[in-house]
Protein backbone atom coordinates (compact mmCIF):
# COMPACT_ATOMS: atom_id res chain seq x y z
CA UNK A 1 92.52 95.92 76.88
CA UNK A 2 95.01 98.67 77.88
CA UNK A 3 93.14 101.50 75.83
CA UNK A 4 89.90 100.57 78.29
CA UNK A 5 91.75 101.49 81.54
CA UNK A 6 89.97 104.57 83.46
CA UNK A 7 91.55 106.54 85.80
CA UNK A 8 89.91 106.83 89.47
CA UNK A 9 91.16 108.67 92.39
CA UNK A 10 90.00 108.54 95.93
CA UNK A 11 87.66 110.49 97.69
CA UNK A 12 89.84 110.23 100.75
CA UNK A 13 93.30 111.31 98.80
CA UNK A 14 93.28 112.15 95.34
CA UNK A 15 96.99 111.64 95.02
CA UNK A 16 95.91 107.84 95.48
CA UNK A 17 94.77 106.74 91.73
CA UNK A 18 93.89 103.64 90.28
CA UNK A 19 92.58 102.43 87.15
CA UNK A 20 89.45 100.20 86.61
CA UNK A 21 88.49 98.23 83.21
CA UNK A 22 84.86 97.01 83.12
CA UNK A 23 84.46 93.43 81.38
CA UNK A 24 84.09 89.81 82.02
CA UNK A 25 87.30 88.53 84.54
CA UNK A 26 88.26 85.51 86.69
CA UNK A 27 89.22 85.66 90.24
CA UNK A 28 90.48 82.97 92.53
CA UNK A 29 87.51 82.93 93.86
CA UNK A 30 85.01 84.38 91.40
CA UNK A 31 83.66 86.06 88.61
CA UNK A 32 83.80 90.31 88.88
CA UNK A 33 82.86 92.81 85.82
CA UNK A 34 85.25 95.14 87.15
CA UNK A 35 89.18 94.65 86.74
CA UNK A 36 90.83 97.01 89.36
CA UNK A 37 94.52 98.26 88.55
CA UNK A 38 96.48 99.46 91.20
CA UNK A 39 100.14 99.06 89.74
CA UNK A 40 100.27 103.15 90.25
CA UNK A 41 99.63 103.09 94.26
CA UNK A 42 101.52 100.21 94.74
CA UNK A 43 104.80 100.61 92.76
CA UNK A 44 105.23 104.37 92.50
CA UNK A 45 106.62 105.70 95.68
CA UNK A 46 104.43 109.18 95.55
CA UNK A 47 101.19 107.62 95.19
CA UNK A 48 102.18 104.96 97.99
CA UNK A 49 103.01 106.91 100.69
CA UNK A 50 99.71 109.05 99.88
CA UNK A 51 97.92 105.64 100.06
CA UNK A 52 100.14 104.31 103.03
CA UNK A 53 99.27 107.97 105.05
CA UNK A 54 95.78 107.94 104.47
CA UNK A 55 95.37 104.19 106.03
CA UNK A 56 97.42 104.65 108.76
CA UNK A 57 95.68 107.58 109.74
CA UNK A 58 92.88 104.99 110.97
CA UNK A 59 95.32 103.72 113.45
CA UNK A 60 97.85 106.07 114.39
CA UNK A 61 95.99 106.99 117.96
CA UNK A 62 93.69 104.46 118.13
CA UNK A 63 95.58 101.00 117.02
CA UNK A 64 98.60 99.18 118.86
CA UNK A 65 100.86 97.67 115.59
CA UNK A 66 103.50 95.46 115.93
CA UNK A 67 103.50 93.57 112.36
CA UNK A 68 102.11 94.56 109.13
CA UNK A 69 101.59 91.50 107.43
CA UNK A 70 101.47 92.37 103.21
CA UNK A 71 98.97 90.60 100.40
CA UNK A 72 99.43 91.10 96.85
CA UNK A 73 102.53 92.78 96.36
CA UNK A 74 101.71 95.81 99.28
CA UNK A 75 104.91 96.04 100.31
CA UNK A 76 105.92 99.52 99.70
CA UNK A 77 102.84 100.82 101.06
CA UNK A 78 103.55 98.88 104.30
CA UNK A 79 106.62 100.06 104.93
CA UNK A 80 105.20 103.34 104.97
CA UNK A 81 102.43 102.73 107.31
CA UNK A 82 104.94 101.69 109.36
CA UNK A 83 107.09 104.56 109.49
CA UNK A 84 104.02 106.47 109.59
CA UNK A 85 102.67 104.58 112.32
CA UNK A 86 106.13 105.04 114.56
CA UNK A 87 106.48 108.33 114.04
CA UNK A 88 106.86 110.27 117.66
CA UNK A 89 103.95 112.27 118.29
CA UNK A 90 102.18 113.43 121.83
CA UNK A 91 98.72 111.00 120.82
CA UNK A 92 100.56 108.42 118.65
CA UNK A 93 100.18 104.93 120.14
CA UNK A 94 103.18 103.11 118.27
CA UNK A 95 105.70 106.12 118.29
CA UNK A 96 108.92 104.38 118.51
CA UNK A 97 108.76 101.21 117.79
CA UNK A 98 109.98 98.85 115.08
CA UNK A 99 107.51 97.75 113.05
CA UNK A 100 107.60 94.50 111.38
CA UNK A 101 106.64 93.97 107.35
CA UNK A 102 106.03 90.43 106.78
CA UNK A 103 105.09 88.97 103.55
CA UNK A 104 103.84 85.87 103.81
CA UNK A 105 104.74 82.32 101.54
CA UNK A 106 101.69 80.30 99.82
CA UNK A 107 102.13 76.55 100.24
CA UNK A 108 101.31 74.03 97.23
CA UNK A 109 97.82 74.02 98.47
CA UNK A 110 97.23 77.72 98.19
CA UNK A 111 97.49 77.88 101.88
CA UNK A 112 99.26 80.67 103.51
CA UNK A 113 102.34 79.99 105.98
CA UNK A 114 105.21 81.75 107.59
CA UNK A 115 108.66 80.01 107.84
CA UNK A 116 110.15 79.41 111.23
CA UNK A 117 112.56 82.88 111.21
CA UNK A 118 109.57 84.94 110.82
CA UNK A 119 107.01 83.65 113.02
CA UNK A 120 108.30 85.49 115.96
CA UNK A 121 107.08 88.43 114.08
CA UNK A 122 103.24 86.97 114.35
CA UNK A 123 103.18 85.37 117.84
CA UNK A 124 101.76 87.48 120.07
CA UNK A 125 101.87 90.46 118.39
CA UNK A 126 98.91 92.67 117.23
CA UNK A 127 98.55 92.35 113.22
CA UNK A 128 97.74 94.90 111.05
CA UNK A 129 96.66 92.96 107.69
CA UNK A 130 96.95 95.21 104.55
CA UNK A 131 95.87 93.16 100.73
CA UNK A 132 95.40 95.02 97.51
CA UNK A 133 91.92 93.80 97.16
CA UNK A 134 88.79 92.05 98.54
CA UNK A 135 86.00 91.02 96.46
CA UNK A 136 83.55 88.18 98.79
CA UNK A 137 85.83 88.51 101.89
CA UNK A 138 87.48 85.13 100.95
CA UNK A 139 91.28 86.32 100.66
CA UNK A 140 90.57 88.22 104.58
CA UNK A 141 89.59 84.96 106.33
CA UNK A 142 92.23 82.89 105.14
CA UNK A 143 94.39 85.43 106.11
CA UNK A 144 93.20 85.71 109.63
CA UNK A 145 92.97 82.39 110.23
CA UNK A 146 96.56 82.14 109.39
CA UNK A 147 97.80 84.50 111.65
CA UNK A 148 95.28 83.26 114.30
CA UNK A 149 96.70 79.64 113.98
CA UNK A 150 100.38 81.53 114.58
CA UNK A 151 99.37 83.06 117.52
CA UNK A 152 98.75 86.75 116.16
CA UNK A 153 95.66 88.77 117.08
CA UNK A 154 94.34 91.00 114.30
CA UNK A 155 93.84 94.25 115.39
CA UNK A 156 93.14 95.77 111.89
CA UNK A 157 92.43 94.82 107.89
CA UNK A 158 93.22 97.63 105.59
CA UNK A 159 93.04 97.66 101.88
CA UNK A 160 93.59 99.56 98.53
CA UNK A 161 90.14 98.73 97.34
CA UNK A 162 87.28 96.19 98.89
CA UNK A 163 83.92 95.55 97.91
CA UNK A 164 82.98 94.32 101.70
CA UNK A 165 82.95 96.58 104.63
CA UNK A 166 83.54 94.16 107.18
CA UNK A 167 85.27 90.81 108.06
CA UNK A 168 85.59 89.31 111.48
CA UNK A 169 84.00 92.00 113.63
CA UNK A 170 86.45 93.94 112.39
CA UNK A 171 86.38 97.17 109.59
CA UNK A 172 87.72 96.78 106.23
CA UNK A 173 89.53 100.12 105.99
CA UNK A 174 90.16 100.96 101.91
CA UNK A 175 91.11 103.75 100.45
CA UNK A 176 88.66 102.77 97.41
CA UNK A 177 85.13 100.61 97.82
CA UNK A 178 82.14 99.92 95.15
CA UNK A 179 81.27 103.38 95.78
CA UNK A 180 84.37 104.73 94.05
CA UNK A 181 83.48 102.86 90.84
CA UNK A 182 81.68 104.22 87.70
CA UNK A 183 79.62 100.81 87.47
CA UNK A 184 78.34 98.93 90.08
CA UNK A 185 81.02 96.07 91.40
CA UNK A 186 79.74 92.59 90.97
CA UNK A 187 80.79 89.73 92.08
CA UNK A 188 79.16 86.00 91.22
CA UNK A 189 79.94 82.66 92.07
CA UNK A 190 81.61 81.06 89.01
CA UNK A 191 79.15 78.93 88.35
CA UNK A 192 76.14 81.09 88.72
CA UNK A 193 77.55 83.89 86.61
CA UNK A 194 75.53 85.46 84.44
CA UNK A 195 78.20 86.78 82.09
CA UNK A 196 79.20 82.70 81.39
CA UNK A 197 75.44 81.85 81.09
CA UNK A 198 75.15 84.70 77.87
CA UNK A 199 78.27 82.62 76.43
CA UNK A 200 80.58 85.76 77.48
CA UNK A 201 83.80 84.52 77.32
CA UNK A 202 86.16 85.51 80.22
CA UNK A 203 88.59 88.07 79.06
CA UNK A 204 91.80 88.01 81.92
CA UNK A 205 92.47 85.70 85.06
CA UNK A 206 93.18 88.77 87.69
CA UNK A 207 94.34 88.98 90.91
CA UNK A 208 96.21 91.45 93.16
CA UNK A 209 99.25 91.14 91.13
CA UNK A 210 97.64 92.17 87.72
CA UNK A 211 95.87 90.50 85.23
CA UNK A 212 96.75 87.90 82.64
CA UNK A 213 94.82 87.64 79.30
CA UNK A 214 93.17 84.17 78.21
């Protein structure tokens, strides 16, 4: 599968790259002909930062941040929004503060909670919420509705890639949408896929994390 992989750099930074595989994959939550790797922007520190300073640049004058909370192993990019968002400058809105980067626990259900020491870092603060990747918008609501249940507001969603524009009024800022792709992204409910009704077999489970061949 590895000799498949296509290289793909942004529009908005080329020094942010990713590689997409075209095929037949599983999601949590669907069915996608597109597996998106983004091992390079997440775990090589060049290629984050780029990734980390063109995000924040959406919310650097415009955005109060007191918590980045991180999906899918965005850790290293957050912590560099977060510098980048504290930096002191005469129109920045967070210069100075300390940012939080909170990575949150999933419980046996799937469900997404925050231990008692770090929920202070949710109440009442204004959440940035960064993931790796949104196909149907799913992954986004669950993780709003977390933070909403422990008393955060979200005041932004931010991701490496997303194939929706939009998710609770607010704007999905990625660095890489459909648009980006050399095929068209598609998404399908597993079971109305067309892929499964041709007697495709699926190639990989994916998720934000990487892929896993079946």
């Amino acid at each position: 599968m590895e000799s498949r992989l296509k290289d793909i750099r942004s529009t908005r930074n080329p020094k942010a790259r990713i590689k997409v595989m075209n095929g037949h994959f599983a999601t949590s939550h669907s069915h996608v002909n597109t597996y998106i790797d983004m091992s390079t922007v997440k775990c090589r520190h060049n290629n984050a930062r780029e990734t980390a300073k063109t995000l924040a640049d959406r919310y650097i004058n415009t955005t109060p941040v007191d918590t980045i909370i991180c999906l899918d192993g965005t850790e290293v990019i957050a912590a560099f929004m977060a510098e980048m968002l504290a930096e002191n400058g005469v129109m920045s809105i967070n210069a100075g503060k300390n940012i939080s980067v909170v990575t949150p626990e999933y419980g046996s259900g799937g469900q997404i909670i925050f231990r008692d020491n770090n929920q202070r870092m949710v109440k009442n603060m204004q959440v940035l919420l960064l993931c790796a990747s949104t196909t149907t918008g799913k992954t986004i609501a669950q993780a709003v509705e977390c933070i909403n249940y422990y008393g955060g507001s979200v005041c932004g969603i931010a991701a490496i890639f997303s194939a929706v524009k939009e998710s609770h009024g607010l704007e999905v800022n990625a660095i890489f949408s459909g648009e980006d792709l050399p095929v068209k992204y598609e998404a399908f409910a597993p079971w109305d896929c067309p892929y499964c009704k041709q007697g495709m077999h699926v190639e990989a489970v994916i998720n934000g994390f990487g892929y896993s061949k079946i």
